[in-house]
C-alpha atoms as a PDB file:
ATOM      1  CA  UNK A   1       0.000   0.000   0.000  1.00  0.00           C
ATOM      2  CA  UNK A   2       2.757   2.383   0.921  1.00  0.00           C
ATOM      3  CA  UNK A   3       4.791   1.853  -2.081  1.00  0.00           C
ATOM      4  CA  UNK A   4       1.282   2.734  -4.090  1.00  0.00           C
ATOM      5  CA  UNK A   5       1.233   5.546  -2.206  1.00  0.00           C
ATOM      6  CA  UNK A   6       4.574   6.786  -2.969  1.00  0.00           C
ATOM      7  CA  UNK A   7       4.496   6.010  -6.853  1.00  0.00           C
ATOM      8  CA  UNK A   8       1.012   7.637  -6.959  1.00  0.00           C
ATOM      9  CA  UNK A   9       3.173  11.330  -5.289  1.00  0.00           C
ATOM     10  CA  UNK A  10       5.880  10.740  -7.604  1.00  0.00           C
ATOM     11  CA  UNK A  11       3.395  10.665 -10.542  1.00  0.00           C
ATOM     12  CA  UNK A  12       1.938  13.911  -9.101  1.00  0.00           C
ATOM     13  CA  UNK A  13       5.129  15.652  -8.346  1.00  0.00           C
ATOM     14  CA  UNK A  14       5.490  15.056 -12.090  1.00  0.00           C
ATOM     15  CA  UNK A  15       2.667  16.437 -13.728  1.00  0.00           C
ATOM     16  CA  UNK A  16       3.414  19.512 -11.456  1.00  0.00           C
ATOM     17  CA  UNK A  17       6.499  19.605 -12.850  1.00  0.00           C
ATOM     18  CA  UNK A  18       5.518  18.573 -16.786  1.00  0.00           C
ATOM     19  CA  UNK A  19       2.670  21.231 -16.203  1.00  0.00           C
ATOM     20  CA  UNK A  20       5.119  24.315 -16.344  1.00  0.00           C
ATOM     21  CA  UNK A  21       7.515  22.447 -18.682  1.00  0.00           C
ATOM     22  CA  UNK A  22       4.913  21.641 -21.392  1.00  0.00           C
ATOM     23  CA  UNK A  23       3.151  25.244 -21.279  1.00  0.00           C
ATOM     24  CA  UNK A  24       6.483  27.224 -20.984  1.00  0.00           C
ATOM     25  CA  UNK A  25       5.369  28.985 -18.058  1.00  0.00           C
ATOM     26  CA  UNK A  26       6.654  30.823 -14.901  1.00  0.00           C
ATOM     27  CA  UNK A  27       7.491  28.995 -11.842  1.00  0.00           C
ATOM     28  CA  UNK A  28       4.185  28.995  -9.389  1.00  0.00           C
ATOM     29  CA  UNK A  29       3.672  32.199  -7.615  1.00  0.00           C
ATOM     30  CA  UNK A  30       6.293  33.304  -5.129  1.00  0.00           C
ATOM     31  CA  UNK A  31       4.010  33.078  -1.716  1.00  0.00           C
ATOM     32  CA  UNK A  32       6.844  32.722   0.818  1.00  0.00           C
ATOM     33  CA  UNK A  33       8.402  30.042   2.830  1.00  0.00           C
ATOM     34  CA  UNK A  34       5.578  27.878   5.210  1.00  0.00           C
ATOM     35  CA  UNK A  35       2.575  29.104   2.771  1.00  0.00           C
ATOM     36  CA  UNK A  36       0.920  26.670   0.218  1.00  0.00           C
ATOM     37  CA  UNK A  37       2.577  26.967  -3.369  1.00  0.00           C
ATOM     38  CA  UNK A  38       0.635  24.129  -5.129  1.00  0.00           C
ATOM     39  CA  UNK A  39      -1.759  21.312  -4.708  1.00  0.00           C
ATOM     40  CA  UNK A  40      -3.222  18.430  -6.020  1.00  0.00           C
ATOM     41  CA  UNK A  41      -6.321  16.873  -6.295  1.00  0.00           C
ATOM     42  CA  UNK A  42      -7.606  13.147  -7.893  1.00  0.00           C
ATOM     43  CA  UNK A  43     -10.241  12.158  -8.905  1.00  0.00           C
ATOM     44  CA  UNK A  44     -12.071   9.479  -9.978  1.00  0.00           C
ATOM     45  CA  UNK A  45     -14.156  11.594 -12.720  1.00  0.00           C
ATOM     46  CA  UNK A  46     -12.296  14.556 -13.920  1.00  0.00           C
ATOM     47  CA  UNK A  47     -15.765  15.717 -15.631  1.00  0.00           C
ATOM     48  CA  UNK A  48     -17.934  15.461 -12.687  1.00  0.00           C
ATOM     49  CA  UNK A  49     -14.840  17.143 -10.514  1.00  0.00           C
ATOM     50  CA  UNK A  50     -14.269  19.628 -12.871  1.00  0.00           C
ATOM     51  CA  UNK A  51     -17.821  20.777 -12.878  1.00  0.00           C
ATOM     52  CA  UNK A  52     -18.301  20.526  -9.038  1.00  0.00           C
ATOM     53  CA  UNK A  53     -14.736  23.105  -8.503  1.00  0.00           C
ATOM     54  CA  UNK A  54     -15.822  25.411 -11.102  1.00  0.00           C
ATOM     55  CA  UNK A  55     -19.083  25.645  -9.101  1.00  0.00           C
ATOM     56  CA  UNK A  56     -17.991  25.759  -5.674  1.00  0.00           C
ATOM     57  CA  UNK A  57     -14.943  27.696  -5.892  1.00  0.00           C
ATOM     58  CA  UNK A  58     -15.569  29.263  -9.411  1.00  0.00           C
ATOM     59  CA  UNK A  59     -11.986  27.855 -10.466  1.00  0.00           C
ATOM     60  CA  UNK A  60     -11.360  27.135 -14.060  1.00  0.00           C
ATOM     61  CA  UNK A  61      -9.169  24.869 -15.827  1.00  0.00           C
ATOM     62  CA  UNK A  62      -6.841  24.142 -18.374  1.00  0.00           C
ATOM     63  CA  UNK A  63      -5.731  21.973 -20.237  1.00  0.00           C
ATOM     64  CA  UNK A  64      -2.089  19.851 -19.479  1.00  0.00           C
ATOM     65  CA  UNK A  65      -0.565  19.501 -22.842  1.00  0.00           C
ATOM     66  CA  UNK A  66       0.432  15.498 -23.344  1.00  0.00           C
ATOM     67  CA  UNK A  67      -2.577  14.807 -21.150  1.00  0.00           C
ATOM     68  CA  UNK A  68      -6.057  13.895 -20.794  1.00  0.00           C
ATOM     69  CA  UNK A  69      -5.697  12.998 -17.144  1.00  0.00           C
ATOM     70  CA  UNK A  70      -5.209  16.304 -15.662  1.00  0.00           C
ATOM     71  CA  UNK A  71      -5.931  19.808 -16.223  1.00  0.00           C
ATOM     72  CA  UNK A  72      -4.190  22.603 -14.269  1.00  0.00           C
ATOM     73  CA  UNK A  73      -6.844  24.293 -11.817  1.00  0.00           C
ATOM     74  CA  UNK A  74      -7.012  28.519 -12.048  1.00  0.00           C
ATOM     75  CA  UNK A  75      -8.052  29.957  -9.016  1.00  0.00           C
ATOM     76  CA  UNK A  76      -8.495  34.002  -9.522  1.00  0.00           C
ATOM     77  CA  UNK A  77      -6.379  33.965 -12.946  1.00  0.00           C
ATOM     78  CA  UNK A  78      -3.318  32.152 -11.341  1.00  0.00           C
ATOM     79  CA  UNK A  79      -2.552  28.548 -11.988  1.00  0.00           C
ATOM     80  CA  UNK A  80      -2.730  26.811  -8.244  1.00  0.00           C
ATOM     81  CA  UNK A  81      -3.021  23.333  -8.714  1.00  0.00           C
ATOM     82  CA  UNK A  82      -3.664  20.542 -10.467  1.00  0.00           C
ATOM     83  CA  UNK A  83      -6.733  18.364 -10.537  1.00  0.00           C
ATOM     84  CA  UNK A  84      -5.934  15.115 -12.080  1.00  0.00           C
ATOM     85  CA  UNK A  85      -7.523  11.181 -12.593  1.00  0.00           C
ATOM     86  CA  UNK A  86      -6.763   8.712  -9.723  1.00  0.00           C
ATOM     87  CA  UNK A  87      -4.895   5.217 -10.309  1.00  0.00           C
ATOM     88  CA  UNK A  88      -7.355   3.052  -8.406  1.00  0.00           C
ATOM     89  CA  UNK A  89      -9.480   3.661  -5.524  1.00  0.00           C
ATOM     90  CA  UNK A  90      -9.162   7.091  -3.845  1.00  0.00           C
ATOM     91  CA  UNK A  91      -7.565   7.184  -0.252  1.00  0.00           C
ATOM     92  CA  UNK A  92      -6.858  10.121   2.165  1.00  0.00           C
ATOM     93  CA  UNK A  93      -3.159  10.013   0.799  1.00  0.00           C
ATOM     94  CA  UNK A  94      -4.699  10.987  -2.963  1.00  0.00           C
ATOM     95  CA  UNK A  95      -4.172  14.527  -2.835  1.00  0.00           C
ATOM     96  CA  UNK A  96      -0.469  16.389  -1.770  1.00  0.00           C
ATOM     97  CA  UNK A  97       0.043  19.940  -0.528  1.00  0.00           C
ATOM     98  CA  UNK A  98       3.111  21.661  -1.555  1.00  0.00           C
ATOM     99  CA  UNK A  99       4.536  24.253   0.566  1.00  0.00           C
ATOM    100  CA  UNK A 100       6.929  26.474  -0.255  1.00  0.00           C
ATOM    101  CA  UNK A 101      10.481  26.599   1.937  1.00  0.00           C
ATOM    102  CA  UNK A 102      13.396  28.847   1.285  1.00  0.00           C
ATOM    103  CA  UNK A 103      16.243  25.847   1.008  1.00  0.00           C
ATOM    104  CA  UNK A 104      14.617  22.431   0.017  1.00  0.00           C
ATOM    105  CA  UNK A 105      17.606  20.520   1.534  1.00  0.00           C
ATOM    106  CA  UNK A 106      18.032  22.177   4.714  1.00  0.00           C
ATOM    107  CA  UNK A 107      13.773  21.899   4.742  1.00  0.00           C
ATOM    108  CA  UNK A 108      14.717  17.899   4.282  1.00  0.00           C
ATOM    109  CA  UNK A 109      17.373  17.849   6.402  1.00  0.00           C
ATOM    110  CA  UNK A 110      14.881  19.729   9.579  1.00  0.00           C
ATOM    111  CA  UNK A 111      12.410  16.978   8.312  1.00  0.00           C
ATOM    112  CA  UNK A 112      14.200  13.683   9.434  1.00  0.00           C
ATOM    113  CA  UNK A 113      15.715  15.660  12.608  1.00  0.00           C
ATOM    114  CA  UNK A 114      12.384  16.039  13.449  1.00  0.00           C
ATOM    115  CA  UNK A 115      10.965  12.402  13.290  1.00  0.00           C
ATOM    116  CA  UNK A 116       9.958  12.669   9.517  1.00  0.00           C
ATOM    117  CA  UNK A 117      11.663  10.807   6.257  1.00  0.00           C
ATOM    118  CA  UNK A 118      12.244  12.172   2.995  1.00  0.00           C
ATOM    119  CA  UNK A 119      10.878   9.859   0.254  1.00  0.00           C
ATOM    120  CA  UNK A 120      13.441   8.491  -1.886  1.00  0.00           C
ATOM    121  CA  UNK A 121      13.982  10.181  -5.164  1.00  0.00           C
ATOM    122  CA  UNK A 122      13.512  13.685  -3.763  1.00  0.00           C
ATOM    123  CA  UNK A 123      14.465  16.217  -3.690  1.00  0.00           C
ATOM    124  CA  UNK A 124      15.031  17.264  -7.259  1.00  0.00           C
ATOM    125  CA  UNK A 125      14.478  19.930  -9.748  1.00  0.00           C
ATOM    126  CA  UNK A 126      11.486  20.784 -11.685  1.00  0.00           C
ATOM    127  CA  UNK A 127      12.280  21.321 -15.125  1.00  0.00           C
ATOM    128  CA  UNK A 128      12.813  24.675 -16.871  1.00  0.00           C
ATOM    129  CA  UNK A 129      14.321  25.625 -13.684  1.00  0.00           C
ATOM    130  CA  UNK A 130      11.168  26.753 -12.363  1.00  0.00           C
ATOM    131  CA  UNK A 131      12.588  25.251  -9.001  1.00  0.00           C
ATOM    132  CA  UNK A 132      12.818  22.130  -6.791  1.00  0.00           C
ATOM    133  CA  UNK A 133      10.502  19.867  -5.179  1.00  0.00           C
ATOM    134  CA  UNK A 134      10.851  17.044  -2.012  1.00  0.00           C
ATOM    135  CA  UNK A 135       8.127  15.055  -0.407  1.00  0.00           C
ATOM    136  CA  UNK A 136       8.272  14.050   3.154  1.00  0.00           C
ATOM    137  CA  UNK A 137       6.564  11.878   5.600  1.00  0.00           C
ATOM    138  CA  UNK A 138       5.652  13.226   8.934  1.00  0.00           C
ATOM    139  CA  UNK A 139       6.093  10.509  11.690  1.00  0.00           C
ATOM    140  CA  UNK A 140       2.377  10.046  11.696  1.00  0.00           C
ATOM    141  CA  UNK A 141       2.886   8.458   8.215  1.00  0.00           C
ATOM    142  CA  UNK A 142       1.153  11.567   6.596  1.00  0.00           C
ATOM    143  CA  UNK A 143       3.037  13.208   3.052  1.00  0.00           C
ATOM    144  CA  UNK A 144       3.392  16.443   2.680  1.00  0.00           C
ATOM    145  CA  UNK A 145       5.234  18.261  -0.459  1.00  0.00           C
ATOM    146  CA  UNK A 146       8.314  20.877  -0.549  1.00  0.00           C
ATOM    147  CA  UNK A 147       8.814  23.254  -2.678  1.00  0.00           C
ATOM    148  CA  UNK A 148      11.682  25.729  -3.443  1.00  0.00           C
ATOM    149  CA  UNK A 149      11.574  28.516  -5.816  1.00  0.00           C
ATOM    150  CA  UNK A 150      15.587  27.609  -6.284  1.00  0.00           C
ATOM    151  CA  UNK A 151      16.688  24.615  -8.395  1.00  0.00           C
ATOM    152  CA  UNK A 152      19.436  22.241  -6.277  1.00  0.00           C
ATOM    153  CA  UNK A 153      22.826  23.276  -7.247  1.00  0.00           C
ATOM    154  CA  UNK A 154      24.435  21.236  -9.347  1.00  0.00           C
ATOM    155  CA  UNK A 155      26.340  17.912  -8.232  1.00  0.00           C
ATOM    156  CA  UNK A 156      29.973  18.374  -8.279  1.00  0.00           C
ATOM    157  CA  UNK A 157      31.706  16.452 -10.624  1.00  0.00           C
ATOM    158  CA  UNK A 158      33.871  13.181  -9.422  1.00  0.00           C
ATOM    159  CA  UNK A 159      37.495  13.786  -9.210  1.00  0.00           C
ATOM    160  CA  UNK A 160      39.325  12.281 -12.061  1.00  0.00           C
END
């Protein structure tokens, strides 16, 4: 189940990152470190979803070039999120909240000092270098998403 879990975020962290890269666009507005930068949100029906956001929360949607399993949600005329088709059966863990830090690593590094784990393949870059994304695991078992406005630096290069 966990390992569902986890390739059901990295599939998320993807399209988040696939969403900017396809369109060409800026990173996600600059809200400052501990505030929400980006969510996600699946579905079982992106129709019936789609409708039921647009009407509660008068968001609108487009399109994710590549893709007819998620649209990027547009709260107010900025792109916030992305609402996108489940793999399977929905679950409390179907949905991840990014928010924003100033320095993913040391944010990853405060994580597992505090009790939490970083999930493996994270942190890394978004492409376009629109920035840098981690997910971590609080030590209640809950995810919870990382982003930073600044790519990682690059990896040295191995001594010849």
């Amino acid at each position: 189940m966990r390992n569902a879990i986890l390739a059901m975020i990295m599939a998320q962290a993807m399209v988040f990152g696939q969403l900017h890269a396809a369109n060409g666009k800026t990173p996600p507005a600059d809200v400052g470190p501990g505030r929400i930068a980006w969510f996600d949100i699946s579905t079982t029906s992106l129709p019936r979803s789609r409708e039921f956001y647009a009407k509660l929360f008068d968001w609108r949607f487009t399109p994710v070039q590549g893709t007819d399993q998620a649209v990027e949600i547009v709260g107010g005329g900025t792109a916030i999120g992305t609402l996108r088709v489940a793999e399977g059966k929905i679950s409390a863990f179907n949905g991840v909240v990014y928010v924003q830090v100033t320095d993913i690593q040391a944010s990853c590094k405060k994580a597992k000092e505090f009790g939490g784990t970083v999930e493996a393949g994270f942190p890394f870059n978004l492409p376009d270098g629109i920035g840098a994304i981690a997910v971590v695991v609080d030590p209640g078992g809950h995810p919870v998403g990382l982003y930073s406005r600044t790519p990682l630096a690059p990896a040295p290069s191995p001594a010849k």
